[in-house]
PDB file of N, CA and C in Angstrom:
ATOM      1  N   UNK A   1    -115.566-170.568 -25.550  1.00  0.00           N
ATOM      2  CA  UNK A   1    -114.785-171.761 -25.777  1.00  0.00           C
ATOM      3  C   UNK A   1    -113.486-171.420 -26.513  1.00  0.00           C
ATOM      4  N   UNK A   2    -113.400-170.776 -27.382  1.00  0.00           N
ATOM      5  CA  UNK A   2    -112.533-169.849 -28.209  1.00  0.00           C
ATOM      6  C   UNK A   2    -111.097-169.257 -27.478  1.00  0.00           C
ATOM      7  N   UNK A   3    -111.685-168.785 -26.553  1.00  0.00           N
ATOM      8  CA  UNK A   3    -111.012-167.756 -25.364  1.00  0.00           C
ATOM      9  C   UNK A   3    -110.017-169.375 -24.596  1.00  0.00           C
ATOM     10  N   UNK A   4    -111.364-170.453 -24.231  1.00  0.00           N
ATOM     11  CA  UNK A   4    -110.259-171.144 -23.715  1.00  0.00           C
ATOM     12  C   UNK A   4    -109.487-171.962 -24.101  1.00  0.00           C
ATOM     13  N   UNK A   5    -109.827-172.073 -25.230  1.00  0.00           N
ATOM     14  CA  UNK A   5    -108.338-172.902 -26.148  1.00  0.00           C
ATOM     15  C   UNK A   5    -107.334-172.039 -26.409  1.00  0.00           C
ATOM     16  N   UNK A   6    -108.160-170.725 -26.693  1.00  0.00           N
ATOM     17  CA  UNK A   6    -106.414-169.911 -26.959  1.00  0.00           C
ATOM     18  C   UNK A   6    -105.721-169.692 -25.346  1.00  0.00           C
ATOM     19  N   UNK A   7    -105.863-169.569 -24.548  1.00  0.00           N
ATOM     20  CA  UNK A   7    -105.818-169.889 -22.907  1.00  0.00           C
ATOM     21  C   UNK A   7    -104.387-170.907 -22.961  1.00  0.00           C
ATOM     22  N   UNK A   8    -105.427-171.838 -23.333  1.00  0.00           N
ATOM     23  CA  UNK A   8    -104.276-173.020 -23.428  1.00  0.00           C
ATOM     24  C   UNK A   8    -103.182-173.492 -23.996  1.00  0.00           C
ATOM     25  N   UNK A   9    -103.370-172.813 -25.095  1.00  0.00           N
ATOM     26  CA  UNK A   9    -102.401-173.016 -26.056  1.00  0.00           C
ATOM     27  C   UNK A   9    -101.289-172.362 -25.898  1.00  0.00           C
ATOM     28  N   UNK A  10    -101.549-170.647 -25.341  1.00  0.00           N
ATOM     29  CA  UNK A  10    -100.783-170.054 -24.952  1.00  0.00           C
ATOM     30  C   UNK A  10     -99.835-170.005 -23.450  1.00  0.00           C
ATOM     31  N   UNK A  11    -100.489-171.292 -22.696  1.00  0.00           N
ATOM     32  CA  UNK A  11     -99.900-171.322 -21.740  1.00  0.00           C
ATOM     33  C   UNK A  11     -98.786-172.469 -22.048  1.00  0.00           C
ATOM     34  N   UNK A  12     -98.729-173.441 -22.679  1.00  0.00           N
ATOM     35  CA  UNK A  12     -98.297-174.548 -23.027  1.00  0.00           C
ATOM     36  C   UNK A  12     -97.040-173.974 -24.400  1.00  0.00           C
ATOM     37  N   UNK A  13     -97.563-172.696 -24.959  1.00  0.00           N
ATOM     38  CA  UNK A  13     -96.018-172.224 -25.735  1.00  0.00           C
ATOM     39  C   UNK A  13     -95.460-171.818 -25.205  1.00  0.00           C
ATOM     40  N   UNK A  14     -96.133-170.615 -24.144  1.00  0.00           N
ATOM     41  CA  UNK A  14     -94.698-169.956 -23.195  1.00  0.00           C
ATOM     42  C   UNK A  14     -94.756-170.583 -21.933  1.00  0.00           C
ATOM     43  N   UNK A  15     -95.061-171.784 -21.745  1.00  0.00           N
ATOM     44  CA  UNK A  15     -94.878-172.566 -20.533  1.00  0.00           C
ATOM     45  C   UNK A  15     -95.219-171.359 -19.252  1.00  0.00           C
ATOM     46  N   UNK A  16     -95.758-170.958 -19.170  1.00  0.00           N
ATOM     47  CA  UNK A  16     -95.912-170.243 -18.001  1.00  0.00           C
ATOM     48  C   UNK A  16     -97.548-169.959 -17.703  1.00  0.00           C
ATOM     49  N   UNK A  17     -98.086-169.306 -16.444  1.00  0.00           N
ATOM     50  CA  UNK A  17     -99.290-168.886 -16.117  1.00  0.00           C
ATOM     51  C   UNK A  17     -99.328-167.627 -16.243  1.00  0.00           C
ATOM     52  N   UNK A  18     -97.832-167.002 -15.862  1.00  0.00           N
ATOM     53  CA  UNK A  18     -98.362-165.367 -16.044  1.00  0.00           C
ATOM     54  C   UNK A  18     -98.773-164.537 -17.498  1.00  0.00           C
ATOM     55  N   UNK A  19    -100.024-163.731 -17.478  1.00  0.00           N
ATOM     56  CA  UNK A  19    -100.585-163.053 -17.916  1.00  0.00           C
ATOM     57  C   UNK A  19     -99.651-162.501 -18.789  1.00  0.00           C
ATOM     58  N   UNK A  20     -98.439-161.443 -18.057  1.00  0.00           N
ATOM     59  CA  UNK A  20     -98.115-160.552 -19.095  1.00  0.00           C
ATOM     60  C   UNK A  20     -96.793-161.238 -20.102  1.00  0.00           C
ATOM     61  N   UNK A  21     -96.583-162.430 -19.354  1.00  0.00           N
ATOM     62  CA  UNK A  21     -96.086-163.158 -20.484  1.00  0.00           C
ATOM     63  C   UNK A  21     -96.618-164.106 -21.464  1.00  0.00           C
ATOM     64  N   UNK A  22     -97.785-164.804 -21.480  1.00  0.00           N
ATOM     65  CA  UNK A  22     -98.681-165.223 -22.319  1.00  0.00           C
ATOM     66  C   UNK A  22     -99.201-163.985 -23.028  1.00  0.00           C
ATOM     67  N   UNK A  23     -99.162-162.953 -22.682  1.00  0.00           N
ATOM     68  CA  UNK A  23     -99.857-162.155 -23.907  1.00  0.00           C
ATOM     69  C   UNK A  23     -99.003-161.595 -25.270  1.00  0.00           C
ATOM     70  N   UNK A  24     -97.679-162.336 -25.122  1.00  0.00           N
ATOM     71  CA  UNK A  24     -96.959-161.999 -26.084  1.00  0.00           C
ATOM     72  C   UNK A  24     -96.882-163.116 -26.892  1.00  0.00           C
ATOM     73  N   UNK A  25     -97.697-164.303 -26.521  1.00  0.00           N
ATOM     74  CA  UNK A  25     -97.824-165.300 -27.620  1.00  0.00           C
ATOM     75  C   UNK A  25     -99.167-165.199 -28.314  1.00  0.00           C
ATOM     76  N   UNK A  26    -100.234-164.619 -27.486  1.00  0.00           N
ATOM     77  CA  UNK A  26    -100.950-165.086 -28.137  1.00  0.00           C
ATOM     78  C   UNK A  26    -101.241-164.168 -29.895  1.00  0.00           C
ATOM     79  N   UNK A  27    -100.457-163.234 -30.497  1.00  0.00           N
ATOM     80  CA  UNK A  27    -100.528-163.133 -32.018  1.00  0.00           C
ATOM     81  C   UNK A  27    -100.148-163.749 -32.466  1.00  0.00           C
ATOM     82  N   UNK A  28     -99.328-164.570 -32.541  1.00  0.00           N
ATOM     83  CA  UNK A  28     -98.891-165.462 -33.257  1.00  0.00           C
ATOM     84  C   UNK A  28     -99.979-166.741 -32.992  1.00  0.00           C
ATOM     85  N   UNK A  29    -100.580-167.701 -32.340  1.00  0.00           N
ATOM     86  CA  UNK A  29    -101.826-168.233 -31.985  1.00  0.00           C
ATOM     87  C   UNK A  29    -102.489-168.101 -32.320  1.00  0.00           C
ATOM     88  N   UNK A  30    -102.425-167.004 -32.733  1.00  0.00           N
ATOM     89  CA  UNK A  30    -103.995-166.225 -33.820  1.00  0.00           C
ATOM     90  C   UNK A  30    -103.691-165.932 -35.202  1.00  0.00           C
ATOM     91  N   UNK A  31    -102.542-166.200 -35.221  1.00  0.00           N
ATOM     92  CA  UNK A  31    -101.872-165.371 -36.793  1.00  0.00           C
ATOM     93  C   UNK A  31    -102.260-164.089 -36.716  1.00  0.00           C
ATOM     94  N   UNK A  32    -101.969-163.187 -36.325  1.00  0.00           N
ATOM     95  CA  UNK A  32    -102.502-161.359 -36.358  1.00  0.00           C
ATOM     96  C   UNK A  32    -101.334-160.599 -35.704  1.00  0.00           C
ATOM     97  N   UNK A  33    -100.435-159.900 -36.316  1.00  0.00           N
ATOM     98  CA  UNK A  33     -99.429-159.538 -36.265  1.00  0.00           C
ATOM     99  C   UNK A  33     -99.357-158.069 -35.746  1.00  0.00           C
ATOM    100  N   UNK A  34    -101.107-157.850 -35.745  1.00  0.00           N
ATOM    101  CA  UNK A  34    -101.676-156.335 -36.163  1.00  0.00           C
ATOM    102  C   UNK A  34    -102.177-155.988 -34.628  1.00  0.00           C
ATOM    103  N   UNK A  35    -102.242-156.513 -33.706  1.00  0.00           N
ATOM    104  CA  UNK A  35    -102.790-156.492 -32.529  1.00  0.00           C
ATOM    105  C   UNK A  35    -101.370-156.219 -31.515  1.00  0.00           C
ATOM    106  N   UNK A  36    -101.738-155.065 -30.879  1.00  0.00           N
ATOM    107  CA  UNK A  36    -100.767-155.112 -29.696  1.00  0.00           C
ATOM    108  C   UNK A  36    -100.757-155.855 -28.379  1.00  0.00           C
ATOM    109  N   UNK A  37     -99.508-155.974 -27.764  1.00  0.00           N
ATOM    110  CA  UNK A  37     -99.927-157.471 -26.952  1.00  0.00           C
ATOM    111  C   UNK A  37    -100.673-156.993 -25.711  1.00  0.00           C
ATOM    112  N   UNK A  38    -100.947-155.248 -25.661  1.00  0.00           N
ATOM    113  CA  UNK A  38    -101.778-154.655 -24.564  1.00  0.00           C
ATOM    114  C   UNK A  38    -103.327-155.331 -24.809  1.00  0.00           C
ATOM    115  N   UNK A  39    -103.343-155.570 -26.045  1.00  0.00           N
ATOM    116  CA  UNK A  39    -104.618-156.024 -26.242  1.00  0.00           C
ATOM    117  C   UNK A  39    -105.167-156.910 -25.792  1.00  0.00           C
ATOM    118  N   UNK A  40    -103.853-157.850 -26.073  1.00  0.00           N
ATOM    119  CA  UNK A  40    -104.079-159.278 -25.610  1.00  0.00           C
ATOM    120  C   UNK A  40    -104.127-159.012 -24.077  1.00  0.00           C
ATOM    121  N   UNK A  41    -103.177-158.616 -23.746  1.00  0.00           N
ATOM    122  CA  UNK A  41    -103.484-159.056 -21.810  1.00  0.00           C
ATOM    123  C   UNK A  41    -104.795-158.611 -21.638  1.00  0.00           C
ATOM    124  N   UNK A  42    -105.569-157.413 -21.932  1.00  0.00           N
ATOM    125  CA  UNK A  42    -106.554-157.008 -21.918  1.00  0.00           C
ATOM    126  C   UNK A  42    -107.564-158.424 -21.997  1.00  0.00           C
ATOM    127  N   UNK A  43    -107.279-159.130 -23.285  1.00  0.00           N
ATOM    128  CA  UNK A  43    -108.351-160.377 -23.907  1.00  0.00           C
ATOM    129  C   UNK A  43    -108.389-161.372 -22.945  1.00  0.00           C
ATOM    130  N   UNK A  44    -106.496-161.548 -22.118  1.00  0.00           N
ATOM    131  CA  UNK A  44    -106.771-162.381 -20.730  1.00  0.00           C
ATOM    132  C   UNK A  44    -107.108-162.185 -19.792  1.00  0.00           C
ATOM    133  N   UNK A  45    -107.480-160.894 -19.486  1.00  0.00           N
ATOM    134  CA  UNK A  45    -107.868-160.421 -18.159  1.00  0.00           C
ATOM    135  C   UNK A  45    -109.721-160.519 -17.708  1.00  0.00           C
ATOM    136  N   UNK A  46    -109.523-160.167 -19.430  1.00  0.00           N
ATOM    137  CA  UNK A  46    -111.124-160.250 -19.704  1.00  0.00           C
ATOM    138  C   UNK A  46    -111.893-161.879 -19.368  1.00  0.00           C
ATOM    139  N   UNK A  47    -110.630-162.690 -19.478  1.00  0.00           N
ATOM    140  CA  UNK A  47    -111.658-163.758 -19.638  1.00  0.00           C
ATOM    141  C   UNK A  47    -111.450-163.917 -18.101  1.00  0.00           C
ATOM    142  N   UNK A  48    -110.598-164.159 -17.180  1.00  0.00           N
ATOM    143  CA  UNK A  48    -110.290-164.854 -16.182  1.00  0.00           C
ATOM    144  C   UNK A  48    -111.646-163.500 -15.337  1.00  0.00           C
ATOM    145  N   UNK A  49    -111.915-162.872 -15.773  1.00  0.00           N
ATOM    146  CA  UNK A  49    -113.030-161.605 -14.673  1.00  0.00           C
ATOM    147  C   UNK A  49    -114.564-162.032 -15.344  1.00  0.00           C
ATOM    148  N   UNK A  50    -114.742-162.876 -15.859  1.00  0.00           N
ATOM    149  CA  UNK A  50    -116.140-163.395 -16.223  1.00  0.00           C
ATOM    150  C   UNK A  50    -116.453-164.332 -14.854  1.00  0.00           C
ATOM    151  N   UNK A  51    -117.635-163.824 -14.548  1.00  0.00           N
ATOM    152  CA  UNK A  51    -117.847-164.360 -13.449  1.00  0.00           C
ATOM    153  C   UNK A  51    -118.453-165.834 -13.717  1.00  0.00           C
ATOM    154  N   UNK A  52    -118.686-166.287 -14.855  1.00  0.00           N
ATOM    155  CA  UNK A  52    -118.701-167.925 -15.200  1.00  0.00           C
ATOM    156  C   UNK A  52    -117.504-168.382 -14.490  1.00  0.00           C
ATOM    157  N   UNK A  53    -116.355-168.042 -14.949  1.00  0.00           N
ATOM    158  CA  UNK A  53    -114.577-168.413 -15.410  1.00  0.00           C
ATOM    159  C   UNK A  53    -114.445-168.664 -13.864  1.00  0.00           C
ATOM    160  N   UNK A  54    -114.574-167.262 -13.315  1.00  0.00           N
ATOM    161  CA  UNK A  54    -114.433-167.169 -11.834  1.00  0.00           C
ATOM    162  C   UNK A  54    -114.836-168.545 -11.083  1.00  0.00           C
ATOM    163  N   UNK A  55    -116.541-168.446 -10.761  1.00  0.00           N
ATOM    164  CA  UNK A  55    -116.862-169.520 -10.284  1.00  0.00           C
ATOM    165  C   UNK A  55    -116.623-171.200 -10.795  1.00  0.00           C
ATOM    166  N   UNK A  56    -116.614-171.011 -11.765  1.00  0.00           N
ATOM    167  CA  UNK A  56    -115.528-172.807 -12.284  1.00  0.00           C
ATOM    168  C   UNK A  56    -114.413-172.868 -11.573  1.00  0.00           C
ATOM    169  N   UNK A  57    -113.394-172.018 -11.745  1.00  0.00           N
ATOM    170  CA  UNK A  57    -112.230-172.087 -11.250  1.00  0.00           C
ATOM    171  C   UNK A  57    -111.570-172.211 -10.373  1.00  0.00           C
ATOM    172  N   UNK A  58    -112.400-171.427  -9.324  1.00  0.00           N
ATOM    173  CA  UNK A  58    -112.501-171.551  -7.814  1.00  0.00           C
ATOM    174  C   UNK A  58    -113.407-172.820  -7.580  1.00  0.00           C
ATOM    175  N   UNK A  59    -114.466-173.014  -8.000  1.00  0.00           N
ATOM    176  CA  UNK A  59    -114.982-174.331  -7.438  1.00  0.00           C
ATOM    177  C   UNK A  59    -114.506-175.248  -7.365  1.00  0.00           C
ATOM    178  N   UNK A  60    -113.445-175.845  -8.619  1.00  0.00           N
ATOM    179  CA  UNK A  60    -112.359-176.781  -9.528  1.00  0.00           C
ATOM    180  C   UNK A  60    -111.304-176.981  -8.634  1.00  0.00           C
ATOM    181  N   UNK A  61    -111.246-175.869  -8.070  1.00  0.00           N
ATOM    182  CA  UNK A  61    -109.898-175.428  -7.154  1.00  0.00           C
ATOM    183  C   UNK A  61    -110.328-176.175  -5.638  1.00  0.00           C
ATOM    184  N   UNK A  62    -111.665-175.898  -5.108  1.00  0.00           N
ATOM    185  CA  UNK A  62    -112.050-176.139  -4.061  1.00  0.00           C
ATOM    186  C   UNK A  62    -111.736-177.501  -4.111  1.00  0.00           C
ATOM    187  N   UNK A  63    -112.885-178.018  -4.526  1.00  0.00           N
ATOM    188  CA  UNK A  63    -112.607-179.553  -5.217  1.00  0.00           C
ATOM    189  C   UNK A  63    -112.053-180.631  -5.056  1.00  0.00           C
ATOM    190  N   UNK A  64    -110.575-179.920  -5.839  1.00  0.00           N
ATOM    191  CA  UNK A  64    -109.556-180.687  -6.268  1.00  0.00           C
ATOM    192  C   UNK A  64    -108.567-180.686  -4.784  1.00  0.00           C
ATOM    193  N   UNK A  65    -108.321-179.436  -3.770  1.00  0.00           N
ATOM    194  CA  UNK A  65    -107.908-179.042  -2.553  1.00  0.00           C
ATOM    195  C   UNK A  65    -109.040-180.406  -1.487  1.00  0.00           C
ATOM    196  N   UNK A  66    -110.390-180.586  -1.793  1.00  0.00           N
ATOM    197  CA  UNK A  66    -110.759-181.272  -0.487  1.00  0.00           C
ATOM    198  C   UNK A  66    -110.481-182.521  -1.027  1.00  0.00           C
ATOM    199  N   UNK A  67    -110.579-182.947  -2.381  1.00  0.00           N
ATOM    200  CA  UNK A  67    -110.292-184.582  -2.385  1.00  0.00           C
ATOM    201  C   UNK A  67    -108.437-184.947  -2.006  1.00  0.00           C
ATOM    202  N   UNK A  68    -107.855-183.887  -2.209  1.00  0.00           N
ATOM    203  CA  UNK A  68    -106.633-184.281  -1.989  1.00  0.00           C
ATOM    204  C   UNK A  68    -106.337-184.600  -0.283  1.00  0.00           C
ATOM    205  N   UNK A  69    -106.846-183.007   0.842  1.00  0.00           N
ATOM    206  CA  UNK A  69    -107.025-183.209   1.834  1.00  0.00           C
ATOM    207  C   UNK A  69    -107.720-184.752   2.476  1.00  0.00           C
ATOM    208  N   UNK A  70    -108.655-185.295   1.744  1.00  0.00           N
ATOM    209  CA  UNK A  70    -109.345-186.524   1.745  1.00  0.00           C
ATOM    210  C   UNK A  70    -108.477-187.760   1.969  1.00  0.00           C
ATOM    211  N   UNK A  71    -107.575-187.674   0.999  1.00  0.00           N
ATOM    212  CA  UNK A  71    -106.899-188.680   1.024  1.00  0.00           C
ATOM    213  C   UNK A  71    -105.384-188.916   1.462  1.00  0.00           C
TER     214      UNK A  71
END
């Protein structure tokens, strides 16, 4: 849960989806000045390859693609 608030937060400071630019916000998000931002992309890569994350996301995706087709 942790993982996905900082997710969010960090997408909504640097307005963007990509990875290797959200990973330069998220020390500051965390207050930790001490972490390199290799780390971080590492921490986002990590989460989006959990195969929980995976299957939500894509399902969410499916979903949201047939109710639109629907209507």
């Amino acid at each position: 849960m942790k993982n996905l608030v900082l997710v969010g937060c960090a997408i909504l400071l640097k307005e963007t989806v990509n990875l290797n630019k959200l990973k330069n916000g998220i020390g500051s998000i965390l207050e930790n000045d001490q972490t390199l931002p290799h780390s971080h992309y590492r921490r986002l890569t990590r989460f989006f390859d959990e195969p929980i994350a995976k299957r939500q996301l894509w399902n969410r995706s499916a979903e949201a693609m047939a109710h639109d087709l629907a209507h």
